[in-house]
N, C-alpha and C. Protein backbone atom coordinates (compact mmCIF):
# COMPACT_ATOMS: atom_id res chain seq x y z
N UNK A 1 71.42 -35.36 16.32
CA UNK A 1 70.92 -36.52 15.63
C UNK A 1 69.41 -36.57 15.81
N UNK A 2 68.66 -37.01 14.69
CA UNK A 2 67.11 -36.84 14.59
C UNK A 2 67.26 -38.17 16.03
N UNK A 3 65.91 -38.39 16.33
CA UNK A 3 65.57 -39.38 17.47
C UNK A 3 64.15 -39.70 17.16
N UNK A 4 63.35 -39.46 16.50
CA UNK A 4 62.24 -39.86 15.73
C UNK A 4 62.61 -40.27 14.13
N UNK A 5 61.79 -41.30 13.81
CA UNK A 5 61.63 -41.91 12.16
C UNK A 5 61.12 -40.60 11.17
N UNK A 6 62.23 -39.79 10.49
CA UNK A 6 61.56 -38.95 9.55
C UNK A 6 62.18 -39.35 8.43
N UNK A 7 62.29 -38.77 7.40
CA UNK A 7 62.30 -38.85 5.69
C UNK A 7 62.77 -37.45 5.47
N UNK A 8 63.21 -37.22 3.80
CA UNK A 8 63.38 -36.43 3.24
C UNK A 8 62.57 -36.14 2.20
N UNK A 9 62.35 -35.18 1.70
CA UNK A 9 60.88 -34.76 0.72
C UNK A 9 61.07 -33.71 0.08
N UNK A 10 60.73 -33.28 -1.34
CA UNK A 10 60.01 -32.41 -1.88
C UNK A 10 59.81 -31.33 -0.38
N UNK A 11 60.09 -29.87 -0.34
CA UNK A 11 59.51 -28.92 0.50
C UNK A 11 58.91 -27.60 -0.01
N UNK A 12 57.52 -27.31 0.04
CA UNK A 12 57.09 -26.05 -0.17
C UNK A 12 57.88 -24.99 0.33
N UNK A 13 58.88 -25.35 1.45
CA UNK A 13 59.06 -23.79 2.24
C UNK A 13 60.52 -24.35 1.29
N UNK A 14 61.56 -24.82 1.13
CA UNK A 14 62.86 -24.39 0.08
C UNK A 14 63.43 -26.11 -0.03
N UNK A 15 63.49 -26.25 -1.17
CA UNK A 15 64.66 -27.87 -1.38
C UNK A 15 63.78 -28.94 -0.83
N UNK A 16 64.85 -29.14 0.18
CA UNK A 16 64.58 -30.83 0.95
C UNK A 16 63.86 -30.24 1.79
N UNK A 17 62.84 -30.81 2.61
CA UNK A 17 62.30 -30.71 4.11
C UNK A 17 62.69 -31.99 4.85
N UNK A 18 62.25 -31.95 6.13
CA UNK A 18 62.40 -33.05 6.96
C UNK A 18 60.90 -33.27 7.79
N UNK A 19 60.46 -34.80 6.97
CA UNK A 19 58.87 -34.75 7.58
C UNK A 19 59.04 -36.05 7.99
N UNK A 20 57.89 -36.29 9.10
CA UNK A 20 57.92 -37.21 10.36
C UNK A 20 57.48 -38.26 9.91
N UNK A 21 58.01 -39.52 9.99
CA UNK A 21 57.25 -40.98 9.55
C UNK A 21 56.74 -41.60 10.46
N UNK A 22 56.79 -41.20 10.90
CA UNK A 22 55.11 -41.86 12.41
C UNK A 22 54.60 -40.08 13.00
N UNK A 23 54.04 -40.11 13.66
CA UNK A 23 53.08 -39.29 14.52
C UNK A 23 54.43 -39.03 16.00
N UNK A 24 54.37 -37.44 16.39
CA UNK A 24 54.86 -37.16 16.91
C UNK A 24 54.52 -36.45 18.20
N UNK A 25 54.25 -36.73 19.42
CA UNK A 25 53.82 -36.24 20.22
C UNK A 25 54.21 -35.07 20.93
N UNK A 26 53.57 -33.88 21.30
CA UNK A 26 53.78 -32.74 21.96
C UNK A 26 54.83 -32.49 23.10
N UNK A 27 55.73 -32.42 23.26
CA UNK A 27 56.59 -32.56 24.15
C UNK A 27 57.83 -33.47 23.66
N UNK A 28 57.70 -34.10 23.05
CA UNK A 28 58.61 -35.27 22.38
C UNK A 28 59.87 -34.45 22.36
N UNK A 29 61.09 -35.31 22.76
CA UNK A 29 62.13 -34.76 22.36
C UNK A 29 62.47 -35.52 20.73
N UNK A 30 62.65 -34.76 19.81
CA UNK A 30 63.07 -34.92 18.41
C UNK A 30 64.58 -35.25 17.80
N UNK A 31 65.76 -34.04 19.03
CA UNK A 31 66.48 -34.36 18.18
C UNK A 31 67.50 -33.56 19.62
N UNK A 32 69.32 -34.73 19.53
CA UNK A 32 70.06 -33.92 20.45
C UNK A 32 71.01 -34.00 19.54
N UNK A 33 72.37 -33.30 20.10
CA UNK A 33 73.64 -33.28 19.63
C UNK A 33 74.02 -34.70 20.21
N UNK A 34 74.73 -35.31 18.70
CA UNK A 34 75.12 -36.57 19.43
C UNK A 34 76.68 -36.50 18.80
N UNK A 35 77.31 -36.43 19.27
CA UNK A 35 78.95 -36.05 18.73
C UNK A 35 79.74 -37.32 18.12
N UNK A 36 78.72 -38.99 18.39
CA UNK A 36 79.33 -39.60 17.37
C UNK A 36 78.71 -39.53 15.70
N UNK A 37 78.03 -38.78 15.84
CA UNK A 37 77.19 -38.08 13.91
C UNK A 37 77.63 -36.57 14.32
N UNK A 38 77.18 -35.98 14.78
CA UNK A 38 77.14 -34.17 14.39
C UNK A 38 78.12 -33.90 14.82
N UNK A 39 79.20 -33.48 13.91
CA UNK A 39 79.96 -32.41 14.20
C UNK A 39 80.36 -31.06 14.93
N UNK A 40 80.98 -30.75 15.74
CA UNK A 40 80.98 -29.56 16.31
C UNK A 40 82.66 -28.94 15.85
N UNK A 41 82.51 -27.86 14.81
CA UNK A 41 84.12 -28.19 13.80
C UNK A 41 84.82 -26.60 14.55
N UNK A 42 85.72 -25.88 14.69
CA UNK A 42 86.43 -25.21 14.95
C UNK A 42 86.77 -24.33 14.13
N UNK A 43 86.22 -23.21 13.61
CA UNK A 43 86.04 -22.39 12.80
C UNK A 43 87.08 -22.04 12.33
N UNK A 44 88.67 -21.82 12.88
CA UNK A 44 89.63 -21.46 12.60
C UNK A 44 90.24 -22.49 11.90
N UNK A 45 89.84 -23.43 11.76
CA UNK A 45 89.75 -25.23 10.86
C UNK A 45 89.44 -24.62 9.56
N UNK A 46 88.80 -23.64 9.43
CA UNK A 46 88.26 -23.63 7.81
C UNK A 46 89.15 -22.15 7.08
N UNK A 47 90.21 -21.32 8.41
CA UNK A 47 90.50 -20.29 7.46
C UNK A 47 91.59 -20.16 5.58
N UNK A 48 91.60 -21.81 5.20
CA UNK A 48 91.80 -21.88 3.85
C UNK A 48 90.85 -22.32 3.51
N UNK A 49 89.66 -22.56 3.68
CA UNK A 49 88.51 -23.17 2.70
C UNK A 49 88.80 -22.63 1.14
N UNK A 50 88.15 -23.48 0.28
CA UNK A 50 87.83 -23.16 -0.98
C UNK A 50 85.96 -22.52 -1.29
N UNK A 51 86.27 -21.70 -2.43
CA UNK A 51 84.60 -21.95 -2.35
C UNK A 51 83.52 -22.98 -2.06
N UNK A 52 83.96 -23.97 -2.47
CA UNK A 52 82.76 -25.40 -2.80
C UNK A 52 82.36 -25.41 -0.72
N UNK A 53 83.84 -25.64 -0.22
CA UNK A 53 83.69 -26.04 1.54
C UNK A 53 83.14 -24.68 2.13
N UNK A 54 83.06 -23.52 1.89
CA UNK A 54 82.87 -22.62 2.02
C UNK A 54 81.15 -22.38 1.82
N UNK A 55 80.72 -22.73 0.66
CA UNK A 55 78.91 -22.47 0.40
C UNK A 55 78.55 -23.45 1.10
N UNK A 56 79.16 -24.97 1.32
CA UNK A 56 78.90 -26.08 2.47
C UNK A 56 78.37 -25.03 3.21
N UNK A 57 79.60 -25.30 3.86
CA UNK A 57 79.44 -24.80 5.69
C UNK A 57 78.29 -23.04 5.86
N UNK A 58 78.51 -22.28 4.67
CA UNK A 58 77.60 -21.44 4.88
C UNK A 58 76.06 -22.03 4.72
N UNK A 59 75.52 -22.85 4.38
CA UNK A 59 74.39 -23.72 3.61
C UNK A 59 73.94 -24.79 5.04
N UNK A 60 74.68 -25.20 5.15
CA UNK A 60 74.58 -26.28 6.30
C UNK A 60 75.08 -26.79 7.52
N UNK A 61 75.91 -25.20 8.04
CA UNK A 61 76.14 -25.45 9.53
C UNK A 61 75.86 -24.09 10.38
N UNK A 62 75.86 -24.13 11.23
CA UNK A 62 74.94 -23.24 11.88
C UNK A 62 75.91 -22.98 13.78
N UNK A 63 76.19 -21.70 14.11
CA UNK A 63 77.38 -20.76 15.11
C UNK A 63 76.24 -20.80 16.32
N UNK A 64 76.46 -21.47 17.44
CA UNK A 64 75.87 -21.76 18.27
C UNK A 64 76.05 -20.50 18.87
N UNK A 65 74.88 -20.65 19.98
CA UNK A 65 75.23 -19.02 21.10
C UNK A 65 76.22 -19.43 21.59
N UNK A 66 76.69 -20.54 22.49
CA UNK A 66 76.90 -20.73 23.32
C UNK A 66 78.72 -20.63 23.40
N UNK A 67 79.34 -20.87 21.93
CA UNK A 67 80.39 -21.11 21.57
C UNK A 67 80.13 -20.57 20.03
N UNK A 68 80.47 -19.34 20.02
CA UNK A 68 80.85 -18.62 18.72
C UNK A 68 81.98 -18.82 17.73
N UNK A 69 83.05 -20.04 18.67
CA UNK A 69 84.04 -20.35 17.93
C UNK A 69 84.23 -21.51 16.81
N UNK A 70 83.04 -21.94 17.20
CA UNK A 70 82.70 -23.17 16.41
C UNK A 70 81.71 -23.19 15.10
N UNK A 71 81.32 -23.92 14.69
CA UNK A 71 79.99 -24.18 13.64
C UNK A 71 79.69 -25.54 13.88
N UNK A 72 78.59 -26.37 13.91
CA UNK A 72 77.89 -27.13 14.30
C UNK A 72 77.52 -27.94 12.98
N UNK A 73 77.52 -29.37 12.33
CA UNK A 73 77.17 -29.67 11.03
C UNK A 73 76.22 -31.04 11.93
N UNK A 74 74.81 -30.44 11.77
CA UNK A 74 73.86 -32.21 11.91
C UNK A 74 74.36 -33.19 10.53
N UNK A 75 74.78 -34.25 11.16
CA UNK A 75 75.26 -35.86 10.54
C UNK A 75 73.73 -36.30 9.69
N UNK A 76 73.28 -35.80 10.17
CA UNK A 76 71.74 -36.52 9.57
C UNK A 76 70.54 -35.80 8.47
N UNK A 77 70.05 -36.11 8.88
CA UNK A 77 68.49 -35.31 8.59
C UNK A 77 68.27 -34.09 8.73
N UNK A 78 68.88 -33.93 10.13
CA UNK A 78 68.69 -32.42 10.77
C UNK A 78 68.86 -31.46 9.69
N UNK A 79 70.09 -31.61 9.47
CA UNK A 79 70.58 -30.34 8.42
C UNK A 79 69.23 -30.13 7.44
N UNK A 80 68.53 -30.49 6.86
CA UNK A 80 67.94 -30.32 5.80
C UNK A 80 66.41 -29.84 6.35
N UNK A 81 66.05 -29.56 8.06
CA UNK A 81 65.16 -29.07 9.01
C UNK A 81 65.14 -27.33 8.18
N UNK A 82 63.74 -27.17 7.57
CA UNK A 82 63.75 -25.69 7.27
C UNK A 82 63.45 -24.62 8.02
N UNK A 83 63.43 -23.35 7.97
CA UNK A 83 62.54 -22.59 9.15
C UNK A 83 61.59 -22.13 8.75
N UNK A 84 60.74 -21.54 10.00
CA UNK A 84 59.61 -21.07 9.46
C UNK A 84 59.20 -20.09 10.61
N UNK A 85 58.87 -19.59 10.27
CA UNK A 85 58.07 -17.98 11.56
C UNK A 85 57.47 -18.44 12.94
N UNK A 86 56.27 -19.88 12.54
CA UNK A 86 55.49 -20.41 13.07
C UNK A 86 55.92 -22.30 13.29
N UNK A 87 57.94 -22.25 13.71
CA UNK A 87 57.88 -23.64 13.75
C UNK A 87 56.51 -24.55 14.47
N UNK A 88 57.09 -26.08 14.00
CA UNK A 88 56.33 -26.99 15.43
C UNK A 88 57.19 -27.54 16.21
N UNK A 89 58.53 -27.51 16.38
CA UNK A 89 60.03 -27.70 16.86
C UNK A 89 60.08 -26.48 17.58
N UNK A 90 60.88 -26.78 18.87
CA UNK A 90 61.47 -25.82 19.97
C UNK A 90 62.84 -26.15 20.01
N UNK A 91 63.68 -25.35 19.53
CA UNK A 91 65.59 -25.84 19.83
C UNK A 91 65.64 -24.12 20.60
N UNK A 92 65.45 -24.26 21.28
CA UNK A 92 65.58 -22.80 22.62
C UNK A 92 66.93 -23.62 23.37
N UNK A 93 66.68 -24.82 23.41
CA UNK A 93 67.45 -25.51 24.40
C UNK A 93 68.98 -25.53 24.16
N UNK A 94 70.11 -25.57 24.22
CA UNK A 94 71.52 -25.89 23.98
C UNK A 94 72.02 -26.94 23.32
N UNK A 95 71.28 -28.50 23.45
CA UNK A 95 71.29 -29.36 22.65
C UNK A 95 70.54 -30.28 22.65
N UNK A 96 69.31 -29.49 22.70
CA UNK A 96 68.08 -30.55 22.47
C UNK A 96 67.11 -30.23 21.64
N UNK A 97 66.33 -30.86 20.81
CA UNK A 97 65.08 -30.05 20.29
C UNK A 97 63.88 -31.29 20.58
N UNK A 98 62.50 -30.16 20.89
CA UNK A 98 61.01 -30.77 21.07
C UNK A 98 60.03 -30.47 19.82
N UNK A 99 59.11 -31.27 20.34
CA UNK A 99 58.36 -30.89 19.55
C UNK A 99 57.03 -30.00 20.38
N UNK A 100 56.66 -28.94 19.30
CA UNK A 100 55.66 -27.93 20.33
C UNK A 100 54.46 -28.29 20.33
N UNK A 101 53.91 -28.98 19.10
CA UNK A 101 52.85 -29.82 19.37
C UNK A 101 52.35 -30.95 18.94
N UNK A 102 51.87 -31.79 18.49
CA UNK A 102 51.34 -33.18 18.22
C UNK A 102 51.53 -32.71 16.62
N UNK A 103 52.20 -34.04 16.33
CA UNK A 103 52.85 -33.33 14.33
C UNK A 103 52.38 -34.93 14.10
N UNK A 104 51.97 -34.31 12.91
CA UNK A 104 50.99 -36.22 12.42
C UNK A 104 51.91 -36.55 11.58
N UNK A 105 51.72 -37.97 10.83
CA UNK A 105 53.30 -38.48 9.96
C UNK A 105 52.83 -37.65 9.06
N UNK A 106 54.21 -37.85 8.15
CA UNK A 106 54.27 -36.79 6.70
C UNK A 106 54.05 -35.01 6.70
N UNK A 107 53.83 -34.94 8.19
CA UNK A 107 54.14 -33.57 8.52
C UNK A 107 55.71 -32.68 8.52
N UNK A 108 56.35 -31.78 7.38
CA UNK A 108 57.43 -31.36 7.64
C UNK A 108 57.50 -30.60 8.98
N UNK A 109 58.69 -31.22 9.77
CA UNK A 109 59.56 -30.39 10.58
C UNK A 109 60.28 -29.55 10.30
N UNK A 110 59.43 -28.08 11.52
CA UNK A 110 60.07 -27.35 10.85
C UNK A 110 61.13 -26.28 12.46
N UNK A 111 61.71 -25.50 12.14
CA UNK A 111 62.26 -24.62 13.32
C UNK A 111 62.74 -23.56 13.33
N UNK A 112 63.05 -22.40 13.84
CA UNK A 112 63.21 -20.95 14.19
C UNK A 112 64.88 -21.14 14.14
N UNK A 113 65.55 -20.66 12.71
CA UNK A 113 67.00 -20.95 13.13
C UNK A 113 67.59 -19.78 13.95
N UNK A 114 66.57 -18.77 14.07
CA UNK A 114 67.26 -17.95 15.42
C UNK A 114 66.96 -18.56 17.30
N UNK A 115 66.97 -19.39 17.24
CA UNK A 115 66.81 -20.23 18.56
C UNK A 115 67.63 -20.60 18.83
N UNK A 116 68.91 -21.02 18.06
CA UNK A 116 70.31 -21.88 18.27
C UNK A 116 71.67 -21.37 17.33
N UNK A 117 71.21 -20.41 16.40
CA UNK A 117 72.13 -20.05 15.31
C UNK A 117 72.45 -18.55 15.20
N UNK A 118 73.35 -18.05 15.96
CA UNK A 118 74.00 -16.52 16.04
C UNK A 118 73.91 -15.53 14.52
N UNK A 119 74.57 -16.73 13.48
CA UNK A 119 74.45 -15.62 12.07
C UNK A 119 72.88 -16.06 11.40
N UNK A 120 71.94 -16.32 12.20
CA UNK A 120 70.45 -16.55 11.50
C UNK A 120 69.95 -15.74 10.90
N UNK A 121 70.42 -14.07 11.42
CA UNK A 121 69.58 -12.78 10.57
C UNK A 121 70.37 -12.56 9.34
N UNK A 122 71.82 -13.51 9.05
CA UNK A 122 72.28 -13.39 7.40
C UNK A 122 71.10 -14.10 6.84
N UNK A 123 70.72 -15.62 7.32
CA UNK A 123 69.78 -16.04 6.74
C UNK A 123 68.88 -15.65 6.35
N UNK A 124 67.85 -14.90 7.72
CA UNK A 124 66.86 -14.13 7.40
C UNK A 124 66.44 -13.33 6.29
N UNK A 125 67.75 -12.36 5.98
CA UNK A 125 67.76 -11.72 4.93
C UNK A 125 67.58 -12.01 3.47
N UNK A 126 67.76 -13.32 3.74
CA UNK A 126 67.75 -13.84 2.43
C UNK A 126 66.58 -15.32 2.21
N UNK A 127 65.77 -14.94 3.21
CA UNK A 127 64.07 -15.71 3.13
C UNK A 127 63.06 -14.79 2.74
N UNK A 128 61.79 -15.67 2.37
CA UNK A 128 60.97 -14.54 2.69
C UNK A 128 59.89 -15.35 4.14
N UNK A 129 58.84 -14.57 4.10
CA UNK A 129 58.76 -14.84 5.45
C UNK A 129 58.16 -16.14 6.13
N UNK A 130 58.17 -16.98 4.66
CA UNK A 130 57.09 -18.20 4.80
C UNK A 130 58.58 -19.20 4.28
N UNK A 131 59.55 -18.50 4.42
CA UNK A 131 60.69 -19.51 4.31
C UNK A 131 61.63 -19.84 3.24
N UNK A 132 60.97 -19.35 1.95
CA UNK A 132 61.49 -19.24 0.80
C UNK A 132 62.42 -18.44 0.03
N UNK A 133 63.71 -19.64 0.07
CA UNK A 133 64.82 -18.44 -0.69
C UNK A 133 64.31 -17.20 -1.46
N UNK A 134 64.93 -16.37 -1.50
CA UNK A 134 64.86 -14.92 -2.09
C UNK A 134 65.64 -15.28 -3.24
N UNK A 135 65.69 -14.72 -4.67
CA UNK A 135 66.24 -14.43 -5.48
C UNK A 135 67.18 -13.43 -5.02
N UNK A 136 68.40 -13.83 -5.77
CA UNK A 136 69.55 -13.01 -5.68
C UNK A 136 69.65 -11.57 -5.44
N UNK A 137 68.67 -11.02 -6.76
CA UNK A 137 68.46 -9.56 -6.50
C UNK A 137 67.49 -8.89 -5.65
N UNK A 138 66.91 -9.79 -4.82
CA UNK A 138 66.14 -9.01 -4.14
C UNK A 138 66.68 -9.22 -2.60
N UNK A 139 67.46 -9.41 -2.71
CA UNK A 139 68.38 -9.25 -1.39
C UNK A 139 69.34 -8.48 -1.32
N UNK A 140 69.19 -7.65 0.21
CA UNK A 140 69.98 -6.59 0.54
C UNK A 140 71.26 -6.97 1.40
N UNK A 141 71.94 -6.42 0.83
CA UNK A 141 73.39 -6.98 1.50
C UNK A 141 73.42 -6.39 2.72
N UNK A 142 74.18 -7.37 4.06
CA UNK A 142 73.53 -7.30 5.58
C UNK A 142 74.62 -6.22 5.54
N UNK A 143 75.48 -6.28 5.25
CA UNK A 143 76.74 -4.88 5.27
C UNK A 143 77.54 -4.24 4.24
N UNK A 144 78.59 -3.12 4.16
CA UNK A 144 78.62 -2.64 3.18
C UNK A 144 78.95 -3.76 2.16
N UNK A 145 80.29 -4.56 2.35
CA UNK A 145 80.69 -5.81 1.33
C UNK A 145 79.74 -7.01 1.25
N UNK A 146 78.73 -7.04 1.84
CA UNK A 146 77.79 -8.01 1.61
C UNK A 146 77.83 -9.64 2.29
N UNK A 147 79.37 -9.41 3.29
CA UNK A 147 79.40 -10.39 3.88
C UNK A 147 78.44 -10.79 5.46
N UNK A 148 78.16 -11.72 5.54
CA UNK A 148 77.82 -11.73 6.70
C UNK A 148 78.59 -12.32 8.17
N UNK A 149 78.39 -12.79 9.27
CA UNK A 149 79.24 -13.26 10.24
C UNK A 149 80.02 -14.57 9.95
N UNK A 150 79.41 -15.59 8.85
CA UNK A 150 79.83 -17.04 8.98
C UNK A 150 80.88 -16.39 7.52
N UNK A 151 80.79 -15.66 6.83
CA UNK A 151 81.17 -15.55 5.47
C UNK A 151 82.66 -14.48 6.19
N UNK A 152 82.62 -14.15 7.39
CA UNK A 152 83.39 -12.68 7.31
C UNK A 152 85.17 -13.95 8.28
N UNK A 153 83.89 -14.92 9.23
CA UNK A 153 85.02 -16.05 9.46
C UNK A 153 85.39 -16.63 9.03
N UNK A 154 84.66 -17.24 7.98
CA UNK A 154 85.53 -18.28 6.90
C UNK A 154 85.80 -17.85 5.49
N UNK A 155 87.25 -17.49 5.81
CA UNK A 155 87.63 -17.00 4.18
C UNK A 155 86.83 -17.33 3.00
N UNK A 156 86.81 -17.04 2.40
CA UNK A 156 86.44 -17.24 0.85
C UNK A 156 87.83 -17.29 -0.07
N UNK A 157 87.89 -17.74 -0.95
CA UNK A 157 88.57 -17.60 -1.64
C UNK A 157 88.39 -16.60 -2.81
């Protein structure tokens, strides 16, 4: 759950961003798992998904280190947190995130989804390096069928 006043916005780096509505101080904790909003769902929960629950959960939940059996859905704001090479967010932590340095309001938050998210290099593959979806064809499929780790656990239909 966010723990600072942010908004949703227009984002240069892809879609929605998540930018700060007051001034955010260096060290600040930003954001924890709070299990009465964020979800922590049981992956074997989704082996009938349909497509629609399926691009969800590939789109907006994210396979913790810590517990590979799960997927993680932020209740809030979070989810819509983009990445970037050079976050100002630290989620290194298990279920906490900071901020790395003094973020003024209307600044998007941003974070390293390889800090907390096991299938992040499917993502990767399909950014470029300032954060921005890739077009379809210019992405290389991470294996021979083109699935990746969250796509290879939760069926598709």
């Amino acid at each position: 759950m966010m723990l600072v006043p942010c908004y949703l916005a227009a984002s240069e780096i892809e879609g929605l961003g998540v930018y700060a509505r007051e001034s955010i101080k260096r060290g600040q904790l930003i954001w924890r798992f709070d299990p009465r909003i964020d979800r922590m769902i049981s992956l074997d929960s989704f082996s009938d998904s349909d497509e629609r629950l399926s691009d969800f959960l590939k789109r907006y939940t994210y396979i913790p280190p810590y517990d590979t059996s799960v997927c993680i859905l932020d209740g809030d704001e979070g989810r819509y947190m983009n990445h970037s090479e050079t976050p100002n967010t630290d989620f290194s932590g298990i279920d906490a995130g900071y901020a790395l340095m003094d973020i003024p309001a209307g600044v998007e938050l941003t974070c390293d989804y390889r800090e907390f998210d096991t299938t992040a290099h499917v993502m990767m593959a399909s950014i470029s390096p300032l954060g921005r979806q890739l077009p379809a064809d210019m992405i290389a499929p991470s294996n021979t069928n083109g699935a990746g780790p969250l796509q290879t656990r939760i069926r598709l239909s």
